[in-house]
Protein backbone atom coordinates (compact mmCIF):
# COMPACT_ATOMS: atom_id res chain seq x y z
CA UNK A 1 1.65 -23.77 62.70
CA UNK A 2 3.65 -20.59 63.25
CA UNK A 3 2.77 -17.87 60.50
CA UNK A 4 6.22 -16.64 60.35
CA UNK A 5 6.85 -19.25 57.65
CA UNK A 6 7.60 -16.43 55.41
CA UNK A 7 11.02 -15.81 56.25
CA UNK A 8 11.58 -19.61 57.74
CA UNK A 9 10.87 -21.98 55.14
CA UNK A 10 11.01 -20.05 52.25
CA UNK A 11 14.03 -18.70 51.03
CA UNK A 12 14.83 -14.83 49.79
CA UNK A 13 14.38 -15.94 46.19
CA UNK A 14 10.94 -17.25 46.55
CA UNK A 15 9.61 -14.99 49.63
CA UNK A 16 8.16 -12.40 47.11
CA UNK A 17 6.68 -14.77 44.86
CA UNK A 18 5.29 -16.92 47.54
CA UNK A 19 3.39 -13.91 49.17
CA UNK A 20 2.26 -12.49 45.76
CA UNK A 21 1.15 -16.31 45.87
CA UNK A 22 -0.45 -16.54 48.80
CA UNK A 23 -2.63 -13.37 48.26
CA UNK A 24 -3.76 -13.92 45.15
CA UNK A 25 -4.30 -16.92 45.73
CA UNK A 26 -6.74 -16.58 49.00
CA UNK A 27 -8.22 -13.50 46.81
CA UNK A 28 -9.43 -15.60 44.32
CA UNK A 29 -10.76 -19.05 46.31
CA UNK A 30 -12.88 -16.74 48.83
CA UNK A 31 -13.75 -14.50 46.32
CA UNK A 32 -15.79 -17.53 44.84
CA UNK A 33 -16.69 -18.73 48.12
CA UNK A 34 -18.12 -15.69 49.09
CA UNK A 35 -20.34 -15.34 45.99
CA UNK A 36 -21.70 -18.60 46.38
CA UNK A 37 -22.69 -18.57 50.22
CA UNK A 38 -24.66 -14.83 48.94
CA UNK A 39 -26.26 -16.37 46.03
CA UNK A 40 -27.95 -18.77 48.30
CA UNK A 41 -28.26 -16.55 50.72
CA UNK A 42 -30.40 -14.54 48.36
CA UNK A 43 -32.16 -17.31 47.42
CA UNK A 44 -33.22 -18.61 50.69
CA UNK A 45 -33.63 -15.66 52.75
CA UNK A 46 -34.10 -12.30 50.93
CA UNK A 47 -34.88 -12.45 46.87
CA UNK A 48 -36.25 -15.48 47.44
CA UNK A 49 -35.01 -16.33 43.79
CA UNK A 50 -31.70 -16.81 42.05
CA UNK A 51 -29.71 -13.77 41.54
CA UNK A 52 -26.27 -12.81 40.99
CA UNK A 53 -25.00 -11.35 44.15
CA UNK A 54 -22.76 -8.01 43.24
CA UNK A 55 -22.27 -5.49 40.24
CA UNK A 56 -19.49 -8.21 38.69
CA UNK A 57 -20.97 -10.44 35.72
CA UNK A 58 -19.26 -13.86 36.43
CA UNK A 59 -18.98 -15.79 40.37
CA UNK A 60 -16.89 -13.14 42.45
CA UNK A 61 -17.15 -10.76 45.32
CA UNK A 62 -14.25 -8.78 45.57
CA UNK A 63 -15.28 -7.99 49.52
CA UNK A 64 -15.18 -11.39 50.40
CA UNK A 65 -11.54 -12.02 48.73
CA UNK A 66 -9.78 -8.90 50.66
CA UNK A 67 -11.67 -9.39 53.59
CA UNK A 68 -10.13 -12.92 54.19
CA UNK A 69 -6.83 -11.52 52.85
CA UNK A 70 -6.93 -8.91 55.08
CA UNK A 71 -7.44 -11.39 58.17
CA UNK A 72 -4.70 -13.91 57.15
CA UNK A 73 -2.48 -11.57 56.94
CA UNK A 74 -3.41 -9.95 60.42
CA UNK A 75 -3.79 -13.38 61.98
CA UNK A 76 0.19 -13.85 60.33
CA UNK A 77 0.98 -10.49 61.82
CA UNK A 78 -0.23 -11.21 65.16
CA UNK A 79 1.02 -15.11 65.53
CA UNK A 80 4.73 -13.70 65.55
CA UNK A 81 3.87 -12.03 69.12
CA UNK A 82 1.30 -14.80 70.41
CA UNK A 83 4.01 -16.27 73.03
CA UNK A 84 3.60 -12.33 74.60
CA UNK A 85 -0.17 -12.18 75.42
CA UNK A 86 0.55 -13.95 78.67
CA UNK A 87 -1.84 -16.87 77.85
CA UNK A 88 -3.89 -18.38 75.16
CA UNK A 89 -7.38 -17.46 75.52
CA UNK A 90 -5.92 -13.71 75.87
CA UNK A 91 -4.53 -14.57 72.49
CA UNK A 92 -7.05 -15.62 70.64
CA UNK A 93 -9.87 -13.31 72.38
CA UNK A 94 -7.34 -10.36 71.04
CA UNK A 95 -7.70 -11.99 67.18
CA UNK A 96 -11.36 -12.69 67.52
CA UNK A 97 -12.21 -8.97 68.69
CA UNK A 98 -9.74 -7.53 65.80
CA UNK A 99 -11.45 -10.02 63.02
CA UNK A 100 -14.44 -8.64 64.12
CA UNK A 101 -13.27 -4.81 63.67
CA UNK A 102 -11.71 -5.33 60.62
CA UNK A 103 -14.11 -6.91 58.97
CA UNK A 104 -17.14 -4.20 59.90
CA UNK A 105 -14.17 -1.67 58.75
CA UNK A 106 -13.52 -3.38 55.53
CA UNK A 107 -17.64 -3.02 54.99
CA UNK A 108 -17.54 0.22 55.80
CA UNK A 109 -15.41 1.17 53.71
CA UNK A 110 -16.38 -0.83 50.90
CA UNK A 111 -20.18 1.26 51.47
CA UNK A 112 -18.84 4.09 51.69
CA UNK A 113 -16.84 3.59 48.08
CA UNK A 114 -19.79 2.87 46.37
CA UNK A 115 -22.26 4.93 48.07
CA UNK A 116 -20.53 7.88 47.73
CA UNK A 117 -18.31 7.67 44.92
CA UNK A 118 -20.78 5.93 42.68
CA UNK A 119 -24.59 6.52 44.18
CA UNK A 120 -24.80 3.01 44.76
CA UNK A 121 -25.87 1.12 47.49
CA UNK A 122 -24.66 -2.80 47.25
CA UNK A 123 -26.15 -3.52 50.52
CA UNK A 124 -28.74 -1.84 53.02
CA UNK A 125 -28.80 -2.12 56.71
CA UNK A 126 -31.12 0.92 57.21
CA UNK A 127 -33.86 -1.11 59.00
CA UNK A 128 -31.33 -2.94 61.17
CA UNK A 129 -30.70 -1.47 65.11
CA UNK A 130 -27.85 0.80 65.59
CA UNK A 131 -27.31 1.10 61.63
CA UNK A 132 -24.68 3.92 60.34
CA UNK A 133 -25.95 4.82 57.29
CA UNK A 134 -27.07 1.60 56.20
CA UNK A 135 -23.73 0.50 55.58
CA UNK A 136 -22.68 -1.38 59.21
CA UNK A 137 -25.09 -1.88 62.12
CA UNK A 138 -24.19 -4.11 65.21
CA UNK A 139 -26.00 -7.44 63.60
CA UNK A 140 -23.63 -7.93 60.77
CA UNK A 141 -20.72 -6.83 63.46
CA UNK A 142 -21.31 -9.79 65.57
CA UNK A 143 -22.15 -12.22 62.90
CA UNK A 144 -18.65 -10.95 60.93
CA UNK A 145 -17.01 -11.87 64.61
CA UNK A 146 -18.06 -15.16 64.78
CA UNK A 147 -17.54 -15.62 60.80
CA UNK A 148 -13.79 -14.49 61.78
CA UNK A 149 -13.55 -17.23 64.94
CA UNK A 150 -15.00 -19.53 62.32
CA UNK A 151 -11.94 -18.66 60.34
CA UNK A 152 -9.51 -18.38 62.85
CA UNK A 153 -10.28 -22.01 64.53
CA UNK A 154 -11.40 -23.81 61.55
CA UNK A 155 -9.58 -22.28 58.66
CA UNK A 156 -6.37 -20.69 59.03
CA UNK A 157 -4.49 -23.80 59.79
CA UNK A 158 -5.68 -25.91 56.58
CA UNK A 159 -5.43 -22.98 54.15
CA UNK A 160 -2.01 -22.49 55.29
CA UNK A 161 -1.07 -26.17 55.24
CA UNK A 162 -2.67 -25.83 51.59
CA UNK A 163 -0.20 -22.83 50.28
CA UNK A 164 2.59 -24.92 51.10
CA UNK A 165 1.52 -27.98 49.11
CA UNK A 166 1.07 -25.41 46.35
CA UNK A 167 4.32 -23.72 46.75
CA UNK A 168 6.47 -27.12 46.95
CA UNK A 169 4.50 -29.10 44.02
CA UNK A 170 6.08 -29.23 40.55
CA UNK A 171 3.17 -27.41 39.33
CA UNK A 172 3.14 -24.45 40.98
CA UNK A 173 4.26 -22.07 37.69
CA UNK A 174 1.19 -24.30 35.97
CA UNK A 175 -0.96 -23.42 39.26
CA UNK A 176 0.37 -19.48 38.82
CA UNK A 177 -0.82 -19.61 35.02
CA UNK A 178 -4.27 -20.80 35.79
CA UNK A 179 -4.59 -18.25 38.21
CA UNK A 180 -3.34 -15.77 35.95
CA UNK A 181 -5.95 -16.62 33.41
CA UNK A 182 -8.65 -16.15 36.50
CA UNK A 183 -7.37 -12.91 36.75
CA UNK A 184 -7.59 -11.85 33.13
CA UNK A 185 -11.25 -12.51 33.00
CA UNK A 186 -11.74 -10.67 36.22
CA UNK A 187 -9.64 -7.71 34.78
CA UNK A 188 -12.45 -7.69 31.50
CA UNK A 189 -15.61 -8.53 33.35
CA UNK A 190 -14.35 -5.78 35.93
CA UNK A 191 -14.19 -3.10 33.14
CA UNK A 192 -17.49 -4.10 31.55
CA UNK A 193 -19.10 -3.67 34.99
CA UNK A 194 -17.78 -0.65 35.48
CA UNK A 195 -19.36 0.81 32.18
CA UNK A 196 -22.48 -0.25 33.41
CA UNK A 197 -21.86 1.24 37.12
CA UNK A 198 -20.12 4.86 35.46
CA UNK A 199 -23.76 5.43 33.49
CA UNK A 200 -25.75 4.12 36.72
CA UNK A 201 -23.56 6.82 38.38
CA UNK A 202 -24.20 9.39 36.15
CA UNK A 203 -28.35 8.84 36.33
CA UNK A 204 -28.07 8.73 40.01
CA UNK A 205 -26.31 11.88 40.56
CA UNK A 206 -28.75 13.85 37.84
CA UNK A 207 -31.87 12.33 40.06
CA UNK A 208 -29.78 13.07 43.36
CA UNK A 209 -30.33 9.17 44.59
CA UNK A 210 -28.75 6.48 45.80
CA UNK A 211 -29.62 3.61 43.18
CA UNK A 212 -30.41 0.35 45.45
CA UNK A 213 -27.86 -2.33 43.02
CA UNK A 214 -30.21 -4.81 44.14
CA UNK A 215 -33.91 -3.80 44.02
CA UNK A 216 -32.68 -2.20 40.33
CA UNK A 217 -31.83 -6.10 39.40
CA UNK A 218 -35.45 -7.08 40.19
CA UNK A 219 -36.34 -4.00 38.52
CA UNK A 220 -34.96 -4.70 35.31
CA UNK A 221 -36.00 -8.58 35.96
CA UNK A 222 -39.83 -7.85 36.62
CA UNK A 223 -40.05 -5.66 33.82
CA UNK A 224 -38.34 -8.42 31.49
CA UNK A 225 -40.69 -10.99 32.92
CA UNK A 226 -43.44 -8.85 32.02
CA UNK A 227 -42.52 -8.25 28.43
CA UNK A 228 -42.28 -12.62 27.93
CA UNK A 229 -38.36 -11.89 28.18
CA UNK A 230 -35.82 -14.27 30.48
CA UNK A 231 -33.46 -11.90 32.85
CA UNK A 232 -29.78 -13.16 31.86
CA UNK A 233 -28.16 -14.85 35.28
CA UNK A 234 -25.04 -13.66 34.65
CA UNK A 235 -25.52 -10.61 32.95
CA UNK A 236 -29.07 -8.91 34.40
CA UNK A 237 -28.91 -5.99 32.85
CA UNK A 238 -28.94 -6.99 29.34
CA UNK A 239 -32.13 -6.06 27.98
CA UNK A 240 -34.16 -4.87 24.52
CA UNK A 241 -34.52 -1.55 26.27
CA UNK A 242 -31.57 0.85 27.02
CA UNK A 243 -30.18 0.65 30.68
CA UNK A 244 -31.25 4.29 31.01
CA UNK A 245 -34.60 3.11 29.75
CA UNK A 246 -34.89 0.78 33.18
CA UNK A 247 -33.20 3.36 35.38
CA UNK A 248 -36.11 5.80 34.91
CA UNK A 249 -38.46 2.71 35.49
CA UNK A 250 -36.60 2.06 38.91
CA UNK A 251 -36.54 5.63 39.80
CA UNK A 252 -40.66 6.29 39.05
CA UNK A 253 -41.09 3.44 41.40
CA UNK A 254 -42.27 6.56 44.27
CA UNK A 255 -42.08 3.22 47.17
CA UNK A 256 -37.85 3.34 46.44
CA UNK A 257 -36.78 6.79 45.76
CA UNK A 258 -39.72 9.26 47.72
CA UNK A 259 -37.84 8.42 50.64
CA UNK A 260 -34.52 8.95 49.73
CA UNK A 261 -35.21 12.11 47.35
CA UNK A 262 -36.95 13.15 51.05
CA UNK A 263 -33.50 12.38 52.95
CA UNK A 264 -31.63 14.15 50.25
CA UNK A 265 -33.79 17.43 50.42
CA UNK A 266 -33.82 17.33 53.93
CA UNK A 267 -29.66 17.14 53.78
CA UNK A 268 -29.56 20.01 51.53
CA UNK A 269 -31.77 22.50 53.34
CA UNK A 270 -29.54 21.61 56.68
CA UNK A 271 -25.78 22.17 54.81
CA UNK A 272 -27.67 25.90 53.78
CA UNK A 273 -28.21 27.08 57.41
């Protein structure tokens, strides 16, 4: 199906809401997705336990939501000029390869955020080959490639085959509510995370450390266990003790923070010569 449906079989009146639409709309499914293939992720492979992936409260992962809003839209983009690539498998070797770049740009970026704007690290590559900064490394490169040909062959068609059903039903202001209401809760849980992440922030940058958002979770959650006291799945940082309380805990574990106090020292004495 040719992507420049936008202009073709939608008419000016509903082109702008059928984008804002579409967006939101891919935003929010993959969002979910994307939260539940890391919860079992973490359950399977690293935690070992269930844990709720990210620094939001209730099933979302923002990263997941623009990254596959980011490659529909450059898969649209690029399927208005895919008669020009002088055959197929050019074609569709071009989209792969960009998917692939995109999404290791998105992640970087997305590190880099939180890492530096916050002192917190979401994610941690460091022991990976050919890591930068812990944030991207060749591994996750290639497996974000062949998620993206994943997409590309598998996906693209049915999702947009999907937003048209949605668009031409009678329901589609009653579809536009719902997702409204999605978006109301995501507005509140994002500002009560963000309280939580500001004083995380503000403890980091006095200790001159890069909390790990994980490995503070299990933190907090051994402690509790310790004390007879059930982490809360959705909300793991809830707690008897005051969040600074369990930050001090996570940062006199020496086996996290020696080596990064270390690193940070070792950055210092450099940026004086």
């Amino acid at each position: 199906m040719q992507c420049s449906f936008f202009i073709e079989s939608i008419d000016t009146g509903l082109m702008f809401r059928g984008i804002f639409f579409i967006l939101a709309f891919i935003f929010m499914v993959f969002s979910l997705l994307g939260w539940v293939l890391e919860l079992f992720f973490r359950r399977i492979f690293t935690a070992k336990k269930w844990m709720n992936p990210g620094f939001l409260k209730g099933p979302c992962l923002p990263i997941y939501g623009f990254g596959i809003m980011a490659l529909y839209v450059y898969v649209t983009i690029l399927k208005n000029w895919e008669h020009d690539f002088g055959g197929q498998w050019i074609f569709d070797l071009v989209v792969i390869l960009g998917i692939g770049v995109l999404m290791t740009v998105i992640e970087l970026i997305a590190g880099i955020i939180f890492i530096e704007g916050m002192h917190i690290r979401l994610w941690d590559y460091s022991k990976r080959w050919g890591n930068y900064k812990g944030i991207i490394c060749p591994l996750f490169s290639l497996l974000w490639t062949i998620a993206g040909a994943l997409f590309y062959y598998l996906l693209y068609a049915p999702i947009t085959d999907m937003i048209f059903l949605f668009l031409e039903l009678d329901w589609f202001e009653l579809a536009t509510f719902l997702m409204g209401v999605y978006y109301g809760i995501l507005i509140m849980d994002f500002a009560i995370s963000m309280r939580i992440t500001t004083r995380i922030k503000k403890f980091a940058a006095e200790k001159n450390i890069v909390v790990r958002f994980e490995n503070f979770k299990a933190n907090v959650s051994r402690r509790l266990s310790s004390e007879n006291i059930k982490a809360k799945f959705l909300s793991p940082f809830r707690s008897p003790h005051a969040l600074e309380e369990h930050l001090q805990d996570y940062f006199n574990d020496t086996n996290e923070t020696k080596e990064q106090i270390s690193l940070w020292k070792k950055k210092k004495k450099e940026e004086r010569k």
